[in-house]
PDB file of N, CA and C in Angstrom:
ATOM      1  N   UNK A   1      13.391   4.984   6.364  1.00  0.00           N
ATOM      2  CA  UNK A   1      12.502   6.045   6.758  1.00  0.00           C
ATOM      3  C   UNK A   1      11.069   5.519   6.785  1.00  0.00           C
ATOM      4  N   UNK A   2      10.528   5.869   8.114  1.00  0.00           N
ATOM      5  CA  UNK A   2       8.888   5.305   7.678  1.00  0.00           C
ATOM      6  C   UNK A   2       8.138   6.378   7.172  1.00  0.00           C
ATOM      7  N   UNK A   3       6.957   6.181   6.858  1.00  0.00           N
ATOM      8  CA  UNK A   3       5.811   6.334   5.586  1.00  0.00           C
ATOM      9  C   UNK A   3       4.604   6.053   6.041  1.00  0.00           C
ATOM     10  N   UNK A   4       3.914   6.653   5.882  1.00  0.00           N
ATOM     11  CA  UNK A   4       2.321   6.449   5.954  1.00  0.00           C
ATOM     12  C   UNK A   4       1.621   6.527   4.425  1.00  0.00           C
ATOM     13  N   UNK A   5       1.175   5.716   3.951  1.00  0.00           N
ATOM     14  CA  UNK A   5       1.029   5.150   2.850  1.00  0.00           C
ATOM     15  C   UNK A   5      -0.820   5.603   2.872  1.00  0.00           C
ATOM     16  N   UNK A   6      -0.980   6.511   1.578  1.00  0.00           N
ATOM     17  CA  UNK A   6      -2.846   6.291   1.996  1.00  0.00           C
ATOM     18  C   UNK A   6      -3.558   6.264   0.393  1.00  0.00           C
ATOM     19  N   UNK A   7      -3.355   5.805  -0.300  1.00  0.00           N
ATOM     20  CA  UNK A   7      -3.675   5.176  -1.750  1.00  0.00           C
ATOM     21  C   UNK A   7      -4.997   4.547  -1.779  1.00  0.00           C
ATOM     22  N   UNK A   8      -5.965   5.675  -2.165  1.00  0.00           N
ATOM     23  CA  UNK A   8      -7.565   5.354  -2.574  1.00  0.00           C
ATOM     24  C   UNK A   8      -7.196   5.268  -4.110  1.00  0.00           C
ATOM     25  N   UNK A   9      -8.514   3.964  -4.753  1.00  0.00           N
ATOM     26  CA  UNK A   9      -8.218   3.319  -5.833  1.00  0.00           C
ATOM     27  C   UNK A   9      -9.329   4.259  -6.752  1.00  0.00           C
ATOM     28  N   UNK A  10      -9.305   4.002  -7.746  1.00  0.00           N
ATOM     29  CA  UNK A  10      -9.218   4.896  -8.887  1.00  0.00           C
ATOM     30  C   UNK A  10     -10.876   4.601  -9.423  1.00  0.00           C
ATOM     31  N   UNK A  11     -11.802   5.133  -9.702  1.00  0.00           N
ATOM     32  CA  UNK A  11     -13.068   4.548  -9.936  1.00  0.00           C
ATOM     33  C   UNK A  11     -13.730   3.753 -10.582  1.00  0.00           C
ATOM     34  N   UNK A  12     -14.241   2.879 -10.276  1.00  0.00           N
ATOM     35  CA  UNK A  12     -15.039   1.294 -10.998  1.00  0.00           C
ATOM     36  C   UNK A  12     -13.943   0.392 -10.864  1.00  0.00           C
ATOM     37  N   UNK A  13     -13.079  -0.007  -9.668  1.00  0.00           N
ATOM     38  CA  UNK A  13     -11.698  -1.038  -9.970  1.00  0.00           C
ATOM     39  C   UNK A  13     -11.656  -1.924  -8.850  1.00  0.00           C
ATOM     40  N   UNK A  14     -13.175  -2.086  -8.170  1.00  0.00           N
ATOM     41  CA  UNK A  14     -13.140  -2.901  -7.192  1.00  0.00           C
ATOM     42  C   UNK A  14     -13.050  -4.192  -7.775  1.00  0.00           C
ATOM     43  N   UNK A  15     -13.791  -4.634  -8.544  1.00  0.00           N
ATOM     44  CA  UNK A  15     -13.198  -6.110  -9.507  1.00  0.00           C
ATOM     45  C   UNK A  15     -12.076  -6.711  -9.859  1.00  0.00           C
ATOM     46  N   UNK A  16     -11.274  -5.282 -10.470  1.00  0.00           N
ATOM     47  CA  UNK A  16      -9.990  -5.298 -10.720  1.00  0.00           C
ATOM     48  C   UNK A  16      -8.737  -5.664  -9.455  1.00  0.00           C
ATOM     49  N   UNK A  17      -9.588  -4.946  -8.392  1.00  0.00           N
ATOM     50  CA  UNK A  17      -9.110  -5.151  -7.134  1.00  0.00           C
ATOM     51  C   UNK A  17      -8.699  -6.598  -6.665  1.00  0.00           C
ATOM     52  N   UNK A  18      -9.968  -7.118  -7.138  1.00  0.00           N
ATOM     53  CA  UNK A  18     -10.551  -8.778  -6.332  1.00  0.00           C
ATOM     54  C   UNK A  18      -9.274  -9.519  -7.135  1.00  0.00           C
ATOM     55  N   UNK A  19      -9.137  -9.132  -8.563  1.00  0.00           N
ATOM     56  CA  UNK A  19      -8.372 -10.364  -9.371  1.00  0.00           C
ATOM     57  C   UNK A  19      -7.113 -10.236  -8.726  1.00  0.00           C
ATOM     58  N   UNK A  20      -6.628  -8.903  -8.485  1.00  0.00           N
ATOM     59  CA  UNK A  20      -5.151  -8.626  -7.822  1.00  0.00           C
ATOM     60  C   UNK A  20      -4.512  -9.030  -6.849  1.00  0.00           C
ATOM     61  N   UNK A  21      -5.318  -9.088  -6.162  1.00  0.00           N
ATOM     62  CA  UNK A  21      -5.645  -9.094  -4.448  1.00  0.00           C
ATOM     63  C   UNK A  21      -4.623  -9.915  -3.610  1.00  0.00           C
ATOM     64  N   UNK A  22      -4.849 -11.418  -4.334  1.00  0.00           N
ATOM     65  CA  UNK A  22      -3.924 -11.997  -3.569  1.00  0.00           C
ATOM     66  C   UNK A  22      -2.372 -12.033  -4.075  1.00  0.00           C
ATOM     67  N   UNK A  23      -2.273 -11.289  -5.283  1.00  0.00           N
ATOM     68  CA  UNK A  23      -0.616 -11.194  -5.776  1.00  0.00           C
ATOM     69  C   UNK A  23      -0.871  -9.873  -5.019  1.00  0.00           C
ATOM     70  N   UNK A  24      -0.952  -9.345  -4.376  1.00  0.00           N
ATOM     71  CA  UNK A  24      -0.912  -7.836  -3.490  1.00  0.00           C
ATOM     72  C   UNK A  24      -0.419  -8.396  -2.397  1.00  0.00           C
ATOM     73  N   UNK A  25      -1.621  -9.069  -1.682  1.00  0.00           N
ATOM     74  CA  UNK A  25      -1.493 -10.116  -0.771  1.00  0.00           C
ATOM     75  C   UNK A  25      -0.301 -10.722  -0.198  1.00  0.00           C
ATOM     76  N   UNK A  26       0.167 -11.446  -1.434  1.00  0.00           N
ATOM     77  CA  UNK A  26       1.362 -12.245  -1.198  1.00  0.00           C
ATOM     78  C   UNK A  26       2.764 -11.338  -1.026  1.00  0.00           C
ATOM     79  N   UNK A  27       2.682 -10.346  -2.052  1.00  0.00           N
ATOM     80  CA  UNK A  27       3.806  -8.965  -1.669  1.00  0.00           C
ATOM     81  C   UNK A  27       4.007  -8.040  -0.432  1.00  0.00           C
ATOM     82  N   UNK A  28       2.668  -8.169  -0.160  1.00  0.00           N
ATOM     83  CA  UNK A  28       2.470  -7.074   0.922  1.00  0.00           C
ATOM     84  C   UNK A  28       3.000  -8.267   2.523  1.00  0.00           C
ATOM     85  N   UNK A  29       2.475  -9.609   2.742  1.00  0.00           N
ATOM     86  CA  UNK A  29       3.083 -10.601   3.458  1.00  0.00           C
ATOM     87  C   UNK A  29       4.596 -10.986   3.356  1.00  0.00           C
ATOM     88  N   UNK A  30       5.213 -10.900   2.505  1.00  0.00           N
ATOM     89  CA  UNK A  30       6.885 -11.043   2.213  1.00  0.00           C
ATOM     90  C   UNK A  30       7.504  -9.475   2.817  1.00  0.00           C
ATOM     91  N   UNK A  31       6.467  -8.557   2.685  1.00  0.00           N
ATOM     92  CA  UNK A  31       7.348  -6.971   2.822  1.00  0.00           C
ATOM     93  C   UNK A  31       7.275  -7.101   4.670  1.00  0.00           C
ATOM     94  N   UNK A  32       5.901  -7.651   5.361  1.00  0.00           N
ATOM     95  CA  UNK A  32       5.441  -7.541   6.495  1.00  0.00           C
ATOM     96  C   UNK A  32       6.928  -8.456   6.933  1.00  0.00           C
ATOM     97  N   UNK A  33       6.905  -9.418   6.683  1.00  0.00           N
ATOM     98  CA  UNK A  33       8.272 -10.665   7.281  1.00  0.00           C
ATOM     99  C   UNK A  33       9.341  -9.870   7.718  1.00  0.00           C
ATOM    100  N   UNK A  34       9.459  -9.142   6.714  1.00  0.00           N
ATOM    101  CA  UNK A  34      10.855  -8.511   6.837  1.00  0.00           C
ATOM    102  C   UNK A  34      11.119  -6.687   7.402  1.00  0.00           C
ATOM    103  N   UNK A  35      10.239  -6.384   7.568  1.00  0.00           N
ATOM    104  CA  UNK A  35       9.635  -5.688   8.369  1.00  0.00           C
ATOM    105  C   UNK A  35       9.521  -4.143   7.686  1.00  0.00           C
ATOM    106  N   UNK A  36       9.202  -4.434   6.193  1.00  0.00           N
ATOM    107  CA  UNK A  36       9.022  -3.182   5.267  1.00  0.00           C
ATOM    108  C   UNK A  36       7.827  -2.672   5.404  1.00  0.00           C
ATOM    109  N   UNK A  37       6.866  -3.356   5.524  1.00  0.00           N
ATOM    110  CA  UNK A  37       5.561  -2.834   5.915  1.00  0.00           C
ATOM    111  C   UNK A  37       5.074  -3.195   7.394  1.00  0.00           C
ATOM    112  N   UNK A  38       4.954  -2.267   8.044  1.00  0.00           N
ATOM    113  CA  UNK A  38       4.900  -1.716   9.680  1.00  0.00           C
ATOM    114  C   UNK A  38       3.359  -2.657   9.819  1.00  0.00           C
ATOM    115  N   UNK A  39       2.605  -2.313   9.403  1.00  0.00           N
ATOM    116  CA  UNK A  39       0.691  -2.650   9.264  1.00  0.00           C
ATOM    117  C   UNK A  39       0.322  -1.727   8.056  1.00  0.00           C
ATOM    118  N   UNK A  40      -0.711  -2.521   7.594  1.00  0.00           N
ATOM    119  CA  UNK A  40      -1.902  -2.367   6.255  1.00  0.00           C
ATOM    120  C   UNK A  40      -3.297  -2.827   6.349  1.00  0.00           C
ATOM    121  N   UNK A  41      -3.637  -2.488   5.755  1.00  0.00           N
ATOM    122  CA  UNK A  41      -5.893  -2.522   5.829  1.00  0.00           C
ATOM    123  C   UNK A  41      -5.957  -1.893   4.881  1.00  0.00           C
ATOM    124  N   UNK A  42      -7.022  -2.303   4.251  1.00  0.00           N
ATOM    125  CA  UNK A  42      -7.919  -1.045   3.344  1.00  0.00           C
ATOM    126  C   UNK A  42      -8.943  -0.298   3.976  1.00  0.00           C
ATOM    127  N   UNK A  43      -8.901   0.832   3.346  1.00  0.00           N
ATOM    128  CA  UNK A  43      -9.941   1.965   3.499  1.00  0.00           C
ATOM    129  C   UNK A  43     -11.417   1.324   3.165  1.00  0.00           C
ATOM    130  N   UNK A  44     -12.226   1.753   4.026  1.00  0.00           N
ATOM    131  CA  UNK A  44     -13.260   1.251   3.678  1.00  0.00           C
ATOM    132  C   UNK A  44     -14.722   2.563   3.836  1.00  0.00           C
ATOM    133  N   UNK A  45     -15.271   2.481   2.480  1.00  0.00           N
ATOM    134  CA  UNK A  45     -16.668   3.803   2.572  1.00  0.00           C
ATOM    135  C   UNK A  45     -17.674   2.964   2.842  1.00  0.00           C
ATOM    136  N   UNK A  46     -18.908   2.962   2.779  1.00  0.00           N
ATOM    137  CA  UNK A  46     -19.941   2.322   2.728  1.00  0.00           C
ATOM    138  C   UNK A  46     -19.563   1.229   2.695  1.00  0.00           C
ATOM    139  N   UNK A  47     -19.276   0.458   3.671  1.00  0.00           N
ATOM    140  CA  UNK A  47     -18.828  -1.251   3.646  1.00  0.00           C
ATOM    141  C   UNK A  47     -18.123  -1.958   2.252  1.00  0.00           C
ATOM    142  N   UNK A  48     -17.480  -0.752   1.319  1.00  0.00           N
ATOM    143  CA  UNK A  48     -16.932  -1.376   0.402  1.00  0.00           C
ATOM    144  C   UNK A  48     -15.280  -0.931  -0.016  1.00  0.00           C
ATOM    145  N   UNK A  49     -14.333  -1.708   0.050  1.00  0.00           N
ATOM    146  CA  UNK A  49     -13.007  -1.408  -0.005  1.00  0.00           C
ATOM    147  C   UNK A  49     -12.997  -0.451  -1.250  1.00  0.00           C
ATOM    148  N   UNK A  50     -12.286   0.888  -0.843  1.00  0.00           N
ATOM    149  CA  UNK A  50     -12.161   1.772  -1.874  1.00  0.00           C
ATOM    150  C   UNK A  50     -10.401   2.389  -1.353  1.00  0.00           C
ATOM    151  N   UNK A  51      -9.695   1.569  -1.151  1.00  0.00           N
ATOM    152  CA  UNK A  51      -8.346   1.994  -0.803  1.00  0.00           C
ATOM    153  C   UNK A  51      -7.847   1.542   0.104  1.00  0.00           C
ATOM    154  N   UNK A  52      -6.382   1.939   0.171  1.00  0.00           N
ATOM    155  CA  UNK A  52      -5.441   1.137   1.141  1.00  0.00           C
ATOM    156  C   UNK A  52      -4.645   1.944   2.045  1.00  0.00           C
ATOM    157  N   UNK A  53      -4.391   1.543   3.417  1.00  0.00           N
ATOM    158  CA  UNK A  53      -3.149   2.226   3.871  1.00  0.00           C
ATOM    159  C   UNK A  53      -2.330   1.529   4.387  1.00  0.00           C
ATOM    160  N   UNK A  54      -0.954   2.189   4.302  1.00  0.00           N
ATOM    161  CA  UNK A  54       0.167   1.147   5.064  1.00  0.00           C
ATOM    162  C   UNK A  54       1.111   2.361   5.542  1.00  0.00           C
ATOM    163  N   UNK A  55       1.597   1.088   6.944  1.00  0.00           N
ATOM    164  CA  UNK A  55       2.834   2.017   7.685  1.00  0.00           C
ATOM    165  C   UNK A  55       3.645   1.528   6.994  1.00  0.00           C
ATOM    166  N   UNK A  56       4.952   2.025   6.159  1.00  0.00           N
ATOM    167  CA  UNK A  56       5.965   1.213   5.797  1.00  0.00           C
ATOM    168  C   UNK A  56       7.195   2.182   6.349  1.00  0.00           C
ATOM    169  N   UNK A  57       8.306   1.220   6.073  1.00  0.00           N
ATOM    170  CA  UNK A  57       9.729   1.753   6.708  1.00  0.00           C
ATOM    171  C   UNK A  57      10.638   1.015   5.902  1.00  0.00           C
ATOM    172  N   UNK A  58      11.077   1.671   5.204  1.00  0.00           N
ATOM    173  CA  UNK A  58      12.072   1.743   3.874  1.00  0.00           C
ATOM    174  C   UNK A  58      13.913   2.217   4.026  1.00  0.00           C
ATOM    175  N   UNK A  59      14.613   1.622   3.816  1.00  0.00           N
ATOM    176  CA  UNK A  59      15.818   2.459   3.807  1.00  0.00           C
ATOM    177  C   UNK A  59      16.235   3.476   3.130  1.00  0.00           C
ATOM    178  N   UNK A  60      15.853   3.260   1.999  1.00  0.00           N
ATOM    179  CA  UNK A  60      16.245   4.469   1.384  1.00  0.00           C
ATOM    180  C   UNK A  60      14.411   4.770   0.092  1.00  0.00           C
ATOM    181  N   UNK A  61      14.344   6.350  -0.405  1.00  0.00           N
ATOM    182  CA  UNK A  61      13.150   6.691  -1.477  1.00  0.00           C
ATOM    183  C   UNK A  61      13.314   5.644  -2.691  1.00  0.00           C
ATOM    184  N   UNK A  62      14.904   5.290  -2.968  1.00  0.00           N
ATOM    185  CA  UNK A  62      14.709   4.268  -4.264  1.00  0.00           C
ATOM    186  C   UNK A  62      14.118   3.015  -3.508  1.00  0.00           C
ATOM    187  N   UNK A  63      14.581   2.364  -2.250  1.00  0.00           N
ATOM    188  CA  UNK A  63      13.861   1.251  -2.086  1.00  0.00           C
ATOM    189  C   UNK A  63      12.493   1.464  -2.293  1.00  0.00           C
ATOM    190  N   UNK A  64      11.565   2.482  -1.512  1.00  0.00           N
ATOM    191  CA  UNK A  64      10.168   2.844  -1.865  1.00  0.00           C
ATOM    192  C   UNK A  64       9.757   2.846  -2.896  1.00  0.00           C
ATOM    193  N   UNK A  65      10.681   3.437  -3.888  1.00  0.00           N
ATOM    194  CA  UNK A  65      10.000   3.483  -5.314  1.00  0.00           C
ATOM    195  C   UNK A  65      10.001   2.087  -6.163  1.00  0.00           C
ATOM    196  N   UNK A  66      11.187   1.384  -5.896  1.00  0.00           N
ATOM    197  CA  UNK A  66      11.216  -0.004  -6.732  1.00  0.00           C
ATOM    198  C   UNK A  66       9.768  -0.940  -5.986  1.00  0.00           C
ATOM    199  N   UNK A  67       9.357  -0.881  -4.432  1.00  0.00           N
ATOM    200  CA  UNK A  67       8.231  -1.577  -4.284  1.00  0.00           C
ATOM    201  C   UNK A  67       7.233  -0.560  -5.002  1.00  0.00           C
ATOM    202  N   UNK A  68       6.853   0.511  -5.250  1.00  0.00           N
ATOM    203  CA  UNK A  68       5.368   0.842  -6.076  1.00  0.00           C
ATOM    204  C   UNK A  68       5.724   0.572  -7.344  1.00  0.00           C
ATOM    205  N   UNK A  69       6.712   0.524  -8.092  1.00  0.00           N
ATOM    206  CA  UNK A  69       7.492   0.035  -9.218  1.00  0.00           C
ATOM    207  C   UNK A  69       6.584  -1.740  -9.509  1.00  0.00           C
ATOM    208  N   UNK A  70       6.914  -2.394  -8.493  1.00  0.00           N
ATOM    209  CA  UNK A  70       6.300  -3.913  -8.465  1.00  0.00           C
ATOM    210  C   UNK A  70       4.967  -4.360  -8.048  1.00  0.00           C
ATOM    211  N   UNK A  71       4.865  -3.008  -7.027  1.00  0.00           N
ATOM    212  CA  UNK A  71       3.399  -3.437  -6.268  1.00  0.00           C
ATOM    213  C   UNK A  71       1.812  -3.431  -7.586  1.00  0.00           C
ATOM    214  N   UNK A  72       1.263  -4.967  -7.493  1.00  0.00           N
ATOM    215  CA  UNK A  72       0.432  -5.135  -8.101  1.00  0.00           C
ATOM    216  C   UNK A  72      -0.552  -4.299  -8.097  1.00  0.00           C
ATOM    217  N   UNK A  73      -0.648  -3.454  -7.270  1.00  0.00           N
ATOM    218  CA  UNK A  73      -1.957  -2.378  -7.095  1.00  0.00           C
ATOM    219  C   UNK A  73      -2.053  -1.879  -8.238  1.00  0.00           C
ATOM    220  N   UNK A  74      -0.948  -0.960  -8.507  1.00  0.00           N
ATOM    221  CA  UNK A  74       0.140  -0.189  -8.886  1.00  0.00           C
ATOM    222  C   UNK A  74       0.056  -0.353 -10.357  1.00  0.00           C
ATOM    223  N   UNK A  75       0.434  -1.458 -10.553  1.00  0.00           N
ATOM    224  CA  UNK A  75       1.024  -2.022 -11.922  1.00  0.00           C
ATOM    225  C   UNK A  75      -0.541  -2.709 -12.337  1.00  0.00           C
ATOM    226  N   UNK A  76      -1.401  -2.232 -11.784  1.00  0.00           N
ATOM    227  CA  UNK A  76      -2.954  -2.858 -12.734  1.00  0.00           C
ATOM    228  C   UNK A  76      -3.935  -1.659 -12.413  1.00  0.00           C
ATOM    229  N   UNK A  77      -3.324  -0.703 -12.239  1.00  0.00           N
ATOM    230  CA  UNK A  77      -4.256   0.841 -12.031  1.00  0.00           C
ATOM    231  C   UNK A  77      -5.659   0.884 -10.813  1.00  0.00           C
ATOM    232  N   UNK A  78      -5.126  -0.138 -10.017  1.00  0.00           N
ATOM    233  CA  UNK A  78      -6.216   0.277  -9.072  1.00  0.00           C
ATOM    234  C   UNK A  78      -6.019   0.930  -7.857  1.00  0.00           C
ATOM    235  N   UNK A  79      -4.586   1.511  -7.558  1.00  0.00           N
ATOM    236  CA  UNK A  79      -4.715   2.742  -7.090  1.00  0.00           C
ATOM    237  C   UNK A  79      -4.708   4.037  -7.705  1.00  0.00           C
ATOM    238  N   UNK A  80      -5.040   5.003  -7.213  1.00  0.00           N
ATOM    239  CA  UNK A  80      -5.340   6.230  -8.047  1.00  0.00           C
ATOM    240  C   UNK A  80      -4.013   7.365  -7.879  1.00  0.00           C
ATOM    241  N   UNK A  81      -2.880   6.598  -8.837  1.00  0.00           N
ATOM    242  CA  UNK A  81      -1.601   7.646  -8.549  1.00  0.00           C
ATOM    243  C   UNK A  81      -1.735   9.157  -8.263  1.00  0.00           C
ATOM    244  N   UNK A  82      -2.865   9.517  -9.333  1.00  0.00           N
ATOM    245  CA  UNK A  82      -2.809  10.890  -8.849  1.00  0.00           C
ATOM    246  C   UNK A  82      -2.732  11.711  -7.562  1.00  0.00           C
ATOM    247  N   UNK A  83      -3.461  10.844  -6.946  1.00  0.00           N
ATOM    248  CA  UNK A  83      -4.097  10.983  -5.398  1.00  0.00           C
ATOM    249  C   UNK A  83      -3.265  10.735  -4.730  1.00  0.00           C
ATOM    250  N   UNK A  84      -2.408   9.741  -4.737  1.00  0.00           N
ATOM    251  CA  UNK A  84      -1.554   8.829  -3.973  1.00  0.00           C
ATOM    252  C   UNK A  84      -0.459   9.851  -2.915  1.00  0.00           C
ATOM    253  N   UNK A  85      -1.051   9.417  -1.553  1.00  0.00           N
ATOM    254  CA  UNK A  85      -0.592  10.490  -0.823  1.00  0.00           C
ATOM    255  C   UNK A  85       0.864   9.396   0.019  1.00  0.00           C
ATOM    256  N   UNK A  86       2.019  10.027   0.056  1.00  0.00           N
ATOM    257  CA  UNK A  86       3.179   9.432   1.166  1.00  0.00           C
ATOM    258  C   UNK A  86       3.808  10.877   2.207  1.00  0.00           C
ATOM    259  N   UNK A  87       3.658  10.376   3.280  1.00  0.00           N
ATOM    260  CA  UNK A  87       3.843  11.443   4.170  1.00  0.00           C
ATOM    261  C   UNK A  87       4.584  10.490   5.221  1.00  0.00           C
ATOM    262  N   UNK A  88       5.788  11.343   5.086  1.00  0.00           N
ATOM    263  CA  UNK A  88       6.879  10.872   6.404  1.00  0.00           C
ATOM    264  C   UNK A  88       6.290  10.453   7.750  1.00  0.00           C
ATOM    265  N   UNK A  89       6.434   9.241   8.692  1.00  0.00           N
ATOM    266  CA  UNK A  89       6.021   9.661   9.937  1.00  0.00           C
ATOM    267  C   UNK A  89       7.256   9.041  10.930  1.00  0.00           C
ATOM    268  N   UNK A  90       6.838   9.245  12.035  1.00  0.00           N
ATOM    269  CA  UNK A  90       7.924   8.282  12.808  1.00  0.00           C
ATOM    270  C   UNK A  90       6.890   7.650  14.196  1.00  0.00           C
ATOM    271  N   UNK A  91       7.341   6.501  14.083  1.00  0.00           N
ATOM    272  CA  UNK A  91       5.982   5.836  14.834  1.00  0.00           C
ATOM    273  C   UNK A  91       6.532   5.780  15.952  1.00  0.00           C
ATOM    274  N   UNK A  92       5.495   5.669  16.780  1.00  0.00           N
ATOM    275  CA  UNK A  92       6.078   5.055  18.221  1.00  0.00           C
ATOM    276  C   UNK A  92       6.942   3.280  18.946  1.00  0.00           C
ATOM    277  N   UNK A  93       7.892   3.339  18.499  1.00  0.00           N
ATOM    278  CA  UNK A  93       8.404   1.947  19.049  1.00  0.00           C
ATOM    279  C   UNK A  93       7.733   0.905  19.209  1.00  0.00           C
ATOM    280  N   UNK A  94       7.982   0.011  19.455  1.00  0.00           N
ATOM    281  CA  UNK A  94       6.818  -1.115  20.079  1.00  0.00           C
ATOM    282  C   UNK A  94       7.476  -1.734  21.454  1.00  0.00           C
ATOM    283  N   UNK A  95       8.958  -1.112  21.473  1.00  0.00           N
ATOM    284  CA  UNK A  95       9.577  -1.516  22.953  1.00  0.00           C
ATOM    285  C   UNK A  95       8.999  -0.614  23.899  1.00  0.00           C
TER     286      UNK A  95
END
């Protein structure tokens, strides 16, 4: 099922961000390969990353949940679960 992923990070955790980044990085590039994550960017306010979004497409809600389960964001509090919005979508093909 795909997902629109829109996870703004939690306040004062842009640092926290920087140390993460590339173990995010490297997860979020292994999910792209295989074609779990559709496209991703961060949100950006005043020229400064304050969140993330991603298209993802998952087989099943437990697969979804075991990646926020692992995802470094996640697991070092710099997204802001509370907030953390997932909303079904269905994208347009690319054929």
């Amino acid at each position: 099922m795909q997902y629109l992923i829109i996870a703004y990070d939690n306040e004062g955790v842009l640092e926290k961000r920087f140390e993460v980044r590339q173990a995010h990085l490297e997860g979020a590039k292994k999910l792209m390969s295989e074609g779990k994550i559709i496209s991703a960017g961060a949100l950006i306010e005043e020229e400064k990353m304050v969140g993330s979004t991603l298209f993802v497409d998952f087989d099943s809600d437990d697969e979804l949940n075991d990646w926020l389960e692992n995802e470094p964001y996640v697991r070092n509090g710099v997204w802001n679960m509370e907030e953390f919005q997932i909303v079904p979508v269905k994208l347009l093909p690319k054929d």
